[in-house]
PDB file of N, CA and C in Angstrom:
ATOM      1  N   UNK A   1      88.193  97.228  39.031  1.00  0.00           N
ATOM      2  CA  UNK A   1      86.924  97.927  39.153  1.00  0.00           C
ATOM      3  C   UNK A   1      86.100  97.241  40.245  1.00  0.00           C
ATOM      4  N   UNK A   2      85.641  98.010  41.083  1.00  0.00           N
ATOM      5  CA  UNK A   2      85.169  97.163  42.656  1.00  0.00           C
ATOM      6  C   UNK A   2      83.393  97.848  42.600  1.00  0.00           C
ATOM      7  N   UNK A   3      82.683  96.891  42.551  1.00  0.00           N
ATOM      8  CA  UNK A   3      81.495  97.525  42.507  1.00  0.00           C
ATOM      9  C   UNK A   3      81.052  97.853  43.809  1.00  0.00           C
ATOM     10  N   UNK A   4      80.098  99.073  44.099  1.00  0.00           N
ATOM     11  CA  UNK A   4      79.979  99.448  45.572  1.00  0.00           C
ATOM     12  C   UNK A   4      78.545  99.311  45.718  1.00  0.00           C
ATOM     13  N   UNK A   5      77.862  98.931  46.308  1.00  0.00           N
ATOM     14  CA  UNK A   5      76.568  98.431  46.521  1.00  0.00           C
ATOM     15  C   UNK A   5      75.665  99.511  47.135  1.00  0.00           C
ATOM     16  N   UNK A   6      76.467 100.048  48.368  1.00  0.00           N
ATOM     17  CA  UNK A   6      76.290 101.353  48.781  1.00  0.00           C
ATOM     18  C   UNK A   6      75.719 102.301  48.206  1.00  0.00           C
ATOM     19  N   UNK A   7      76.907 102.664  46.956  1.00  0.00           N
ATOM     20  CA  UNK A   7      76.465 103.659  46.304  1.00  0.00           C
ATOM     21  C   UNK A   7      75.185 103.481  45.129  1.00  0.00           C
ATOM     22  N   UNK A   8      75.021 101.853  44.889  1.00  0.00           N
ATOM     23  CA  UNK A   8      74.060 101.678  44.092  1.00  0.00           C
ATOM     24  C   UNK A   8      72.489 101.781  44.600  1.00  0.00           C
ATOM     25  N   UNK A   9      72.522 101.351  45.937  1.00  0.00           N
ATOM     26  CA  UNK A   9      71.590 101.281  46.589  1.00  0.00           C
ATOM     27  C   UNK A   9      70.933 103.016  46.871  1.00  0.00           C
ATOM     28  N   UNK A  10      72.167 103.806  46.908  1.00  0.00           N
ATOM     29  CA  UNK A  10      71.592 105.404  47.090  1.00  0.00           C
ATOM     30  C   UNK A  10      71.096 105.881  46.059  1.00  0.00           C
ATOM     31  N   UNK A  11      71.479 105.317  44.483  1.00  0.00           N
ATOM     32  CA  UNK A  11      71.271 105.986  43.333  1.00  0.00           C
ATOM     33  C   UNK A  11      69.710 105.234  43.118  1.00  0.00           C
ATOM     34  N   UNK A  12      69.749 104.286  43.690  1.00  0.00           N
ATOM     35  CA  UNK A  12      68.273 103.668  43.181  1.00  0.00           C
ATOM     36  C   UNK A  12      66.967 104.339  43.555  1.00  0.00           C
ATOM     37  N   UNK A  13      67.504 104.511  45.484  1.00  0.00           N
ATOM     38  CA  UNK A  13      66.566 105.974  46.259  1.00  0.00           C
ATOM     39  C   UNK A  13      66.513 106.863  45.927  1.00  0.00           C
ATOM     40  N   UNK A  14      67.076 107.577  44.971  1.00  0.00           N
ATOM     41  CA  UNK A  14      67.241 108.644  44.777  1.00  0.00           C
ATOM     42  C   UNK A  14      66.261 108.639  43.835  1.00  0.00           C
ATOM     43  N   UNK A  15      66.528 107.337  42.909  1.00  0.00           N
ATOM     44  CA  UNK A  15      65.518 107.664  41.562  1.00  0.00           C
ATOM     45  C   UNK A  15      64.291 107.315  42.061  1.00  0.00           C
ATOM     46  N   UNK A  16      63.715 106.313  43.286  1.00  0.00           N
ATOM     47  CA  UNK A  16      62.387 106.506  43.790  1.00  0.00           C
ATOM     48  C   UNK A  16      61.916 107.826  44.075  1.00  0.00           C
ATOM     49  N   UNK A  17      62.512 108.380  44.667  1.00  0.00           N
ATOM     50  CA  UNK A  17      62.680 109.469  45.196  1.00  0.00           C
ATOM     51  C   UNK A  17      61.742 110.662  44.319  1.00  0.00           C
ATOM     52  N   UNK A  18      62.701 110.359  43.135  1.00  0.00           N
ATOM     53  CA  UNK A  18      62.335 111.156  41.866  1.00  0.00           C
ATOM     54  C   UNK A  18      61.123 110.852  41.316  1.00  0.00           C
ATOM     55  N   UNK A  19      61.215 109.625  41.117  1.00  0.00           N
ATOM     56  CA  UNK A  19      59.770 109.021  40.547  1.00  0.00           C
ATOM     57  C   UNK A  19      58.640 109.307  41.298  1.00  0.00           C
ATOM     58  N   UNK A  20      58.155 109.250  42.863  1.00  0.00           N
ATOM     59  CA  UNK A  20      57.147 109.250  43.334  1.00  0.00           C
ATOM     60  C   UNK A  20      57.015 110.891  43.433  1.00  0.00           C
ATOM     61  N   UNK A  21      58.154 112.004  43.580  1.00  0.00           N
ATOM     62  CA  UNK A  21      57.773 113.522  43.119  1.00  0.00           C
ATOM     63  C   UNK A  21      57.217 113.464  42.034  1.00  0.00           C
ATOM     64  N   UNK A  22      57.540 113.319  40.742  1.00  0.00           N
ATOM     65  CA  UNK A  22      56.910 113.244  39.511  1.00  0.00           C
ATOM     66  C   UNK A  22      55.473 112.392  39.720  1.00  0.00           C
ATOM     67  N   UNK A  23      54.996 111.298  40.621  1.00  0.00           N
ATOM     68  CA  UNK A  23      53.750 110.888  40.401  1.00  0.00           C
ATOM     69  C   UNK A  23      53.009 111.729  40.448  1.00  0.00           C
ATOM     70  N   UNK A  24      53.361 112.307  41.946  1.00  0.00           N
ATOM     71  CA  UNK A  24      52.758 113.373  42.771  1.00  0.00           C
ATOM     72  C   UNK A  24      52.532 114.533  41.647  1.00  0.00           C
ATOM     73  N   UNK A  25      53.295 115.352  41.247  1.00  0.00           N
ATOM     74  CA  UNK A  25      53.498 116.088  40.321  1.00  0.00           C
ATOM     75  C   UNK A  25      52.343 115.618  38.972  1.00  0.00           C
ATOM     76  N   UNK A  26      52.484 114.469  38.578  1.00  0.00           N
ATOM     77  CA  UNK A  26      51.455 114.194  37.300  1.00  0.00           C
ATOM     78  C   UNK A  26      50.233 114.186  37.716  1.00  0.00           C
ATOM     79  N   UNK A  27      49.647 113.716  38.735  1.00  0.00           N
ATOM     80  CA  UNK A  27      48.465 113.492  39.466  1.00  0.00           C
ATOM     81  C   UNK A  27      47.362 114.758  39.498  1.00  0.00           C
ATOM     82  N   UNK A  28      48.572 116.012  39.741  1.00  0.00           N
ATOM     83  CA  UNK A  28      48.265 117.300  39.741  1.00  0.00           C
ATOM     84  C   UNK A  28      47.660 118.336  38.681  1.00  0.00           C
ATOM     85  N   UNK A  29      48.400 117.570  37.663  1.00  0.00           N
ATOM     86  CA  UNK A  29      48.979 118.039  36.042  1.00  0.00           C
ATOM     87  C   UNK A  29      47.431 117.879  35.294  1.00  0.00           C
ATOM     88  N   UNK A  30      46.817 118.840  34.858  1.00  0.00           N
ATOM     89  CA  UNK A  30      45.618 118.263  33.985  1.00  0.00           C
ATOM     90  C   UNK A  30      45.990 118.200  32.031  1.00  0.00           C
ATOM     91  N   UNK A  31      45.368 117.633  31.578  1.00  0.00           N
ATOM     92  CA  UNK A  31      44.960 117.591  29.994  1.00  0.00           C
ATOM     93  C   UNK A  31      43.589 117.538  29.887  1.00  0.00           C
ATOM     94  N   UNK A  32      43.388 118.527  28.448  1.00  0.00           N
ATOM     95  CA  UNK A  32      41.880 118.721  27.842  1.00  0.00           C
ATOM     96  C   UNK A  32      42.084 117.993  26.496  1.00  0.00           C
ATOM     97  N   UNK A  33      40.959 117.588  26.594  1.00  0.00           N
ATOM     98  CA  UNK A  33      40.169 116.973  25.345  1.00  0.00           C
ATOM     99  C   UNK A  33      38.833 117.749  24.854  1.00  0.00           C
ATOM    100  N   UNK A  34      38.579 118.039  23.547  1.00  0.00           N
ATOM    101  CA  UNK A  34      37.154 118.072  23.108  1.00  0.00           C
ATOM    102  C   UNK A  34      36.801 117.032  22.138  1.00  0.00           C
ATOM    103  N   UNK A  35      35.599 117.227  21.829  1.00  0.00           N
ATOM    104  CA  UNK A  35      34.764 116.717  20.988  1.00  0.00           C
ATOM    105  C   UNK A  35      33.771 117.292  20.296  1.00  0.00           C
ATOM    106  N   UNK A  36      33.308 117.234  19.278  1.00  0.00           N
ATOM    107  CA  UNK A  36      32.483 117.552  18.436  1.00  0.00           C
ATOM    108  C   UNK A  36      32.147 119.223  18.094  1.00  0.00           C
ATOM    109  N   UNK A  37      33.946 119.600  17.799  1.00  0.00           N
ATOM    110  CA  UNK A  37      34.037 120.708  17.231  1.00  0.00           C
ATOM    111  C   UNK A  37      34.184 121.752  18.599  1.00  0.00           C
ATOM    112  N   UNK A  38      34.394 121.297  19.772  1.00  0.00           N
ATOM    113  CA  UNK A  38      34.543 121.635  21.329  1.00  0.00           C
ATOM    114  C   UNK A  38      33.114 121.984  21.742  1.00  0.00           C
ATOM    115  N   UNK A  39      31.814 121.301  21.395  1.00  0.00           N
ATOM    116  CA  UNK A  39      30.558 120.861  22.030  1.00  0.00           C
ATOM    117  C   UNK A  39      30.706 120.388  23.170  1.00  0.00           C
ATOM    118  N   UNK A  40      31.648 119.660  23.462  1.00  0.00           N
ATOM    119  CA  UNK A  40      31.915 118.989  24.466  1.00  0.00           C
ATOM    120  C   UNK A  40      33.529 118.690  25.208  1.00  0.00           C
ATOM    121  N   UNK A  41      33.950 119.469  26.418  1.00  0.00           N
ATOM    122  CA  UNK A  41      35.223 119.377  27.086  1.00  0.00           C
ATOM    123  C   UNK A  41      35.361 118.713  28.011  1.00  0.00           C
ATOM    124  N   UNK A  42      36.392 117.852  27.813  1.00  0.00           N
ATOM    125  CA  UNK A  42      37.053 117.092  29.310  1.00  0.00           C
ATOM    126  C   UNK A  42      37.913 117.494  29.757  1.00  0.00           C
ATOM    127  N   UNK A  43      38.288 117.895  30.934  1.00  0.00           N
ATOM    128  CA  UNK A  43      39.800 118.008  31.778  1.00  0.00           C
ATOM    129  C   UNK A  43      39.926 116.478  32.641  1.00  0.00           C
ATOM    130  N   UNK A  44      41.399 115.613  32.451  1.00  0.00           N
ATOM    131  CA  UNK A  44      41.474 115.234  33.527  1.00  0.00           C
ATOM    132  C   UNK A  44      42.918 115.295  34.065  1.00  0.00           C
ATOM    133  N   UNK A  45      43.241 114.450  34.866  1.00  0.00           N
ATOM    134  CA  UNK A  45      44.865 114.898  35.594  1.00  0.00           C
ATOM    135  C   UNK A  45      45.415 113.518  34.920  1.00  0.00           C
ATOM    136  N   UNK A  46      46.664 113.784  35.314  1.00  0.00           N
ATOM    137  CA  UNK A  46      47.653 112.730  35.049  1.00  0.00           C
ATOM    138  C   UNK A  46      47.564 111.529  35.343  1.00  0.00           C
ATOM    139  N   UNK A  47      46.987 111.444  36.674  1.00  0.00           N
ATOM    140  CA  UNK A  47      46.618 110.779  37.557  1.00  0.00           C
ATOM    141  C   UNK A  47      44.652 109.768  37.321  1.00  0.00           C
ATOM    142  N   UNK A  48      44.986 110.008  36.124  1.00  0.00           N
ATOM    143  CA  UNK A  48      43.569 109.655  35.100  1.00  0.00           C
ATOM    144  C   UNK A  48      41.884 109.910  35.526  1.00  0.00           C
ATOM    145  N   UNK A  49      42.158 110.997  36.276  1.00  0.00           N
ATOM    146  CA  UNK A  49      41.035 111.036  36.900  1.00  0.00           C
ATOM    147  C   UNK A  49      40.411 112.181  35.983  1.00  0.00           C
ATOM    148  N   UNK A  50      38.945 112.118  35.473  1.00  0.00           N
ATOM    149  CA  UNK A  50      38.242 113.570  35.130  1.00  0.00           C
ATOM    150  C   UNK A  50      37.402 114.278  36.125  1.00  0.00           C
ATOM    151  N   UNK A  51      37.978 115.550  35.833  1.00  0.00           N
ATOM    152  CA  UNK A  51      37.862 116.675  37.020  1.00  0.00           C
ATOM    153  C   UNK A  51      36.456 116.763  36.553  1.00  0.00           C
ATOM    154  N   UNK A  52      36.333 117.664  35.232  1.00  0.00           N
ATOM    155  CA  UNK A  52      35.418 118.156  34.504  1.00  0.00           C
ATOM    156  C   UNK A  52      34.981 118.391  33.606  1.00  0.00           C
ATOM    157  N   UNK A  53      33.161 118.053  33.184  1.00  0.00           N
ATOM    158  CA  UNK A  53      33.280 117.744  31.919  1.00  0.00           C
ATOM    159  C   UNK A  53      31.983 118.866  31.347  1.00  0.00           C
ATOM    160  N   UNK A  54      32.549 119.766  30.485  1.00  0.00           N
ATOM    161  CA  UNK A  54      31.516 120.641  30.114  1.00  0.00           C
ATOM    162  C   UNK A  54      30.881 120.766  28.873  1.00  0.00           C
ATOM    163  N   UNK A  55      29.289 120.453  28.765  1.00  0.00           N
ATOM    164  CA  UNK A  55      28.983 120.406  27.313  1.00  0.00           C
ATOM    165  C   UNK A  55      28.057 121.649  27.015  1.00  0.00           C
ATOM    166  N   UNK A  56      28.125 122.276  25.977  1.00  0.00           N
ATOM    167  CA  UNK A  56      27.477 123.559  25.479  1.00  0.00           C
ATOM    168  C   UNK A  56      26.180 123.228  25.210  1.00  0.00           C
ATOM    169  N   UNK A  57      25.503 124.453  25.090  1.00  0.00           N
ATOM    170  CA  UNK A  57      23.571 124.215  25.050  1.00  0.00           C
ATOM    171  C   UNK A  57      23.569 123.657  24.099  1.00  0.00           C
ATOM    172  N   UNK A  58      24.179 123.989  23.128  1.00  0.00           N
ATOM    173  CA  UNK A  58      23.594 123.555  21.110  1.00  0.00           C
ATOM    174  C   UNK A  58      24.496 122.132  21.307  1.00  0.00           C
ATOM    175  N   UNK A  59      25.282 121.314  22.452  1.00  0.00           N
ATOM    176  CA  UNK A  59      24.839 120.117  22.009  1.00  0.00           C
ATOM    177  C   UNK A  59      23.774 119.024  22.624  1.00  0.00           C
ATOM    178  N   UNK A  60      22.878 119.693  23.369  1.00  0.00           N
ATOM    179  CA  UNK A  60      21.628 119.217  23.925  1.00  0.00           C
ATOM    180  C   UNK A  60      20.768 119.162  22.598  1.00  0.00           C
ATOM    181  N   UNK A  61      20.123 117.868  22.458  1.00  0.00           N
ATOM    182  CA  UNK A  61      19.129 117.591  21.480  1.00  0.00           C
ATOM    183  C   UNK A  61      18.477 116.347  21.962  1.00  0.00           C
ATOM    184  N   UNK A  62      17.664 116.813  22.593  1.00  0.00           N
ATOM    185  CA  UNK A  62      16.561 115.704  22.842  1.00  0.00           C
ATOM    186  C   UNK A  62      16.165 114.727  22.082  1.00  0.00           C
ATOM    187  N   UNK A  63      16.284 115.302  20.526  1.00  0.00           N
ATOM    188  CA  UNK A  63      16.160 114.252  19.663  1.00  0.00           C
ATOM    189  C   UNK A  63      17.489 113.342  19.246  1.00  0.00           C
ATOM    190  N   UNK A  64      18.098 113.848  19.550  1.00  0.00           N
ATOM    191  CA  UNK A  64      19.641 112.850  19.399  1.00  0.00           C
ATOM    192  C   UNK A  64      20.594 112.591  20.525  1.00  0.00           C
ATOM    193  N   UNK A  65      20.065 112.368  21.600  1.00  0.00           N
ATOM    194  CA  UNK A  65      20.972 112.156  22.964  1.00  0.00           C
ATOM    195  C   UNK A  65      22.402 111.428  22.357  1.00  0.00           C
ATOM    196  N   UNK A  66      22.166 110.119  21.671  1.00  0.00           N
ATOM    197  CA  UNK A  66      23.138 109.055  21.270  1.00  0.00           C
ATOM    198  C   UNK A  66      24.385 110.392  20.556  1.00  0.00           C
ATOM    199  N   UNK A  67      24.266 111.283  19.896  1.00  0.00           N
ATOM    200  CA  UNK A  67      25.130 111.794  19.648  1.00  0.00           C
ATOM    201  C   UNK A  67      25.700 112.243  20.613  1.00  0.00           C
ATOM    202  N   UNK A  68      25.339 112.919  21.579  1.00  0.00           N
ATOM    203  CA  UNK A  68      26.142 113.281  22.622  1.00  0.00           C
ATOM    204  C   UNK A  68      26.501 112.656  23.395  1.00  0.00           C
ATOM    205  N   UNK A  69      26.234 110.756  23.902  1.00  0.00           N
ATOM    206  CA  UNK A  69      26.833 110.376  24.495  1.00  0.00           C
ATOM    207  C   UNK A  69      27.950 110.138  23.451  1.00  0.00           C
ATOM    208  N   UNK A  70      28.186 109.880  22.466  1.00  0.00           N
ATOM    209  CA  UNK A  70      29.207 109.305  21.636  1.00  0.00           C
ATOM    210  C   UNK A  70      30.262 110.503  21.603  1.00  0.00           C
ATOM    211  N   UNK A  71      30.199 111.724  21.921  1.00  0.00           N
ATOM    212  CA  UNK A  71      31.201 113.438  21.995  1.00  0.00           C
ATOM    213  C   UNK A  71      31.482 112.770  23.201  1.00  0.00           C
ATOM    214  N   UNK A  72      30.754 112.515  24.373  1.00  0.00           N
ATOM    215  CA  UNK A  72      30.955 112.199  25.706  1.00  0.00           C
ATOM    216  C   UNK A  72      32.337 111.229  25.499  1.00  0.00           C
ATOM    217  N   UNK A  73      32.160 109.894  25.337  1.00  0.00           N
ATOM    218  CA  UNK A  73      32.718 108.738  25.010  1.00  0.00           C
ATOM    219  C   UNK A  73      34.049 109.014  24.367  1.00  0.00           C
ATOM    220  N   UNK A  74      33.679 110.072  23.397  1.00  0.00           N
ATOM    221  CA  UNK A  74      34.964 110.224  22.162  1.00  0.00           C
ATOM    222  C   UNK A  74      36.238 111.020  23.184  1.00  0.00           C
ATOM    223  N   UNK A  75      35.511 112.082  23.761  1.00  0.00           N
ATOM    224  CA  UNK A  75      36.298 113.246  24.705  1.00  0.00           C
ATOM    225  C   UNK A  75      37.081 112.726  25.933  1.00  0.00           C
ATOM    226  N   UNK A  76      35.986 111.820  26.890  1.00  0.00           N
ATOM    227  CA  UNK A  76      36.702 111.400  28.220  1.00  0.00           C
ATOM    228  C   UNK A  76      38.048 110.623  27.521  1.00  0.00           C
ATOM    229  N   UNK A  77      37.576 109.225  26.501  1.00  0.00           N
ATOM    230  CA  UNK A  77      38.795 108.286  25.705  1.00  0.00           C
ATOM    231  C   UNK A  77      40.279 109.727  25.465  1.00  0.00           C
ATOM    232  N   UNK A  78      39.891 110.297  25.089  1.00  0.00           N
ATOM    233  CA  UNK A  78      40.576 111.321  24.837  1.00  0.00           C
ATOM    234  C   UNK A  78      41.811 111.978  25.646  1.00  0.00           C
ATOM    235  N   UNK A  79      41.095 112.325  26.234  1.00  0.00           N
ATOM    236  CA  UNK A  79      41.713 113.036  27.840  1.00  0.00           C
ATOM    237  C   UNK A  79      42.205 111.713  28.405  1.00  0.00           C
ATOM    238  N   UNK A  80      42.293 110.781  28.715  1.00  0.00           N
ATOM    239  CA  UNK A  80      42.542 109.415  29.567  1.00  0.00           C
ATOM    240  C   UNK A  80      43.882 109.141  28.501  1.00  0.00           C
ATOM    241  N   UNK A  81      43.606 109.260  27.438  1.00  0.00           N
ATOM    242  CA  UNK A  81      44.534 108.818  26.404  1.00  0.00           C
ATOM    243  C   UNK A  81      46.056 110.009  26.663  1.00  0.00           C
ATOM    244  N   UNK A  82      45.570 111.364  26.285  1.00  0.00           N
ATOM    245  CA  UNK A  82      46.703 111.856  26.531  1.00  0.00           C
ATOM    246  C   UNK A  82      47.078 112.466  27.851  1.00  0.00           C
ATOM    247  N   UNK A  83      46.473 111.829  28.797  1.00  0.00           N
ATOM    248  CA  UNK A  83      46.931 112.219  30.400  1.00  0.00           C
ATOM    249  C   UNK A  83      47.929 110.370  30.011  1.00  0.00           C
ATOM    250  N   UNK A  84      47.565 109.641  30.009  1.00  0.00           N
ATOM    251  CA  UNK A  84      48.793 108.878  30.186  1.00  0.00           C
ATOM    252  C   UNK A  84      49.927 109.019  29.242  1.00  0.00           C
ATOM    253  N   UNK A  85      49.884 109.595  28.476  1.00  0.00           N
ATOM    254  CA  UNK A  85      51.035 109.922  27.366  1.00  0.00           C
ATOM    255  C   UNK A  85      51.516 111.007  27.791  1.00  0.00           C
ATOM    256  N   UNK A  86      51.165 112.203  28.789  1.00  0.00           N
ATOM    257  CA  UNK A  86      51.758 113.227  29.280  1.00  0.00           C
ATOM    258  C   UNK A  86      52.389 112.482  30.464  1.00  0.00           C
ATOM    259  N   UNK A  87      52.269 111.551  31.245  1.00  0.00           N
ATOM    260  CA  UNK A  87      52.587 110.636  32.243  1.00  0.00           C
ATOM    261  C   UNK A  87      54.315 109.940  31.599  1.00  0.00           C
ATOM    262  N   UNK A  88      53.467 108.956  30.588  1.00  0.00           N
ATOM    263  CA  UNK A  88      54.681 108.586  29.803  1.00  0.00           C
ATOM    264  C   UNK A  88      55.927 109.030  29.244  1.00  0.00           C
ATOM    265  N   UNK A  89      55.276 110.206  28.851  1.00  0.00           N
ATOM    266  CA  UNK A  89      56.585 111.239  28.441  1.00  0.00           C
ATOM    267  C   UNK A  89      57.284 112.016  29.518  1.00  0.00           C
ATOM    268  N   UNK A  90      56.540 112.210  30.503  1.00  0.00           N
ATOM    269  CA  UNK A  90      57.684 112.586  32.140  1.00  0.00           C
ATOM    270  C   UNK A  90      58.684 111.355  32.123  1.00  0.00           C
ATOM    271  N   UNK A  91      57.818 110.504  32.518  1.00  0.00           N
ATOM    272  CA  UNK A  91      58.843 109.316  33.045  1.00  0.00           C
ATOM    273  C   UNK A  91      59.591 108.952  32.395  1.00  0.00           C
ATOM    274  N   UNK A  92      59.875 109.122  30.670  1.00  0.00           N
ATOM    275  CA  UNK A  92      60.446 108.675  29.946  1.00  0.00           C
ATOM    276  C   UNK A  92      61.920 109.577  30.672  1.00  0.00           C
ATOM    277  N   UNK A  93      61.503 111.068  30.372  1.00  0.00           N
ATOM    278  CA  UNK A  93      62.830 111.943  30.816  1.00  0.00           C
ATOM    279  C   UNK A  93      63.291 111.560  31.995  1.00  0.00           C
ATOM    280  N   UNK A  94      62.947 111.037  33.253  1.00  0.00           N
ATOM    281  CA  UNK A  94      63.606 110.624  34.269  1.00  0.00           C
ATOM    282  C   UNK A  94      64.134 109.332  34.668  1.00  0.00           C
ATOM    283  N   UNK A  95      63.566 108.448  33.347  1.00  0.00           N
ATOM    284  CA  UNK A  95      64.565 106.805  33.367  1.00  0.00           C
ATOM    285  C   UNK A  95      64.910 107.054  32.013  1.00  0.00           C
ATOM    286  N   UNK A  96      65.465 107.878  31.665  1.00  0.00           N
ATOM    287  CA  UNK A  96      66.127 108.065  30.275  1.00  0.00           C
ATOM    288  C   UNK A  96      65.689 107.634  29.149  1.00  0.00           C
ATOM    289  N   UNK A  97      64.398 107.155  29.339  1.00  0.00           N
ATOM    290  CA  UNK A  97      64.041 106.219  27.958  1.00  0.00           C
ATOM    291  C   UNK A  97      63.754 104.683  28.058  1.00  0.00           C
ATOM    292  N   UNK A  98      64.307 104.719  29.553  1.00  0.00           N
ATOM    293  CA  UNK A  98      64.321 103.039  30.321  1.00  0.00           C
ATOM    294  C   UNK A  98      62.917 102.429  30.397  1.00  0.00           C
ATOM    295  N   UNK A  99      62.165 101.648  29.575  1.00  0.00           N
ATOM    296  CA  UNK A  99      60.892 100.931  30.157  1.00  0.00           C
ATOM    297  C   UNK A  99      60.889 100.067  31.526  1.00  0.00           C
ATOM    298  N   UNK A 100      60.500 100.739  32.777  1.00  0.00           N
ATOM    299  CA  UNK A 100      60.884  99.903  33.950  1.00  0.00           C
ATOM    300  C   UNK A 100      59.062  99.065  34.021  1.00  0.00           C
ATOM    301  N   UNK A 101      59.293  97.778  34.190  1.00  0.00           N
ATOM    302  CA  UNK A 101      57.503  97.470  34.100  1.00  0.00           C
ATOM    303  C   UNK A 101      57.358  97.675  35.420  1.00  0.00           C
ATOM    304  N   UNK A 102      56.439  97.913  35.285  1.00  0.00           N
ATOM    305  CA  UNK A 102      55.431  98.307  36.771  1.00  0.00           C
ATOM    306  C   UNK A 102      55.191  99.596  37.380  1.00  0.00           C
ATOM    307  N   UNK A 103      55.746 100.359  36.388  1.00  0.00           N
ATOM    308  CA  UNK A 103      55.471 101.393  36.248  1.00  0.00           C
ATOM    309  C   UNK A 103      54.649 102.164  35.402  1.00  0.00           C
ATOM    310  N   UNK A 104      53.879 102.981  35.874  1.00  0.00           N
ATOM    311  CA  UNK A 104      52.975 103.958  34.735  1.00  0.00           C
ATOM    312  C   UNK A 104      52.698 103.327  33.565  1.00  0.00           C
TER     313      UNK A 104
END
């Protein structure tokens, strides 16, 4: 059995290859979150960024701001949380399950 270096070295590009389409690809990809009964929506991308965050009239209360930053707080955590778990679960399918560190 003769190991070929060649060919290892192409399979490795290949899977960069793959991996930085899929970044590209997740970056793109959004997830929503709500909060407080959907008072309050986050979208962000894969790529953990929030696009947009929309809160309804009835959860404006002048007398209770602290509640709505805490829908705020609860929603973005939210969205950040399962944009990297939609991240995680790509990459899982394209290193088979492989934890490579330094990645995602």
């Amino acid at each position: 059995m003769s190991f070929d270096m060649n060919k290892m070295m192409k399979q490795v590009k290949k899977m960069q290859d793959q991996m930085a389409k899929m970044q590209e690809e997740m970056e793109a990809r959004e997830v929503e979150s709500t909060a407080g009964g959907g008072a309050v929506r986050v979208v962000a991308t894969g790529g953990r960024e929030v696009k947009s965050i929309t809160i309804s009239p009835e959860a404006v209360d002048p007398e209770d701001v602290e509640m709505l930053q805490d829908m705020l707080v609860a929603a973005v955590n939210e969205a950040l949380k399962k944009a990297e778990q939609m991240v995680a679960e790509e990459m899982a399918k394209l290193t088979g399950g492989l934890k490579i560190p330094g990645l995602f």
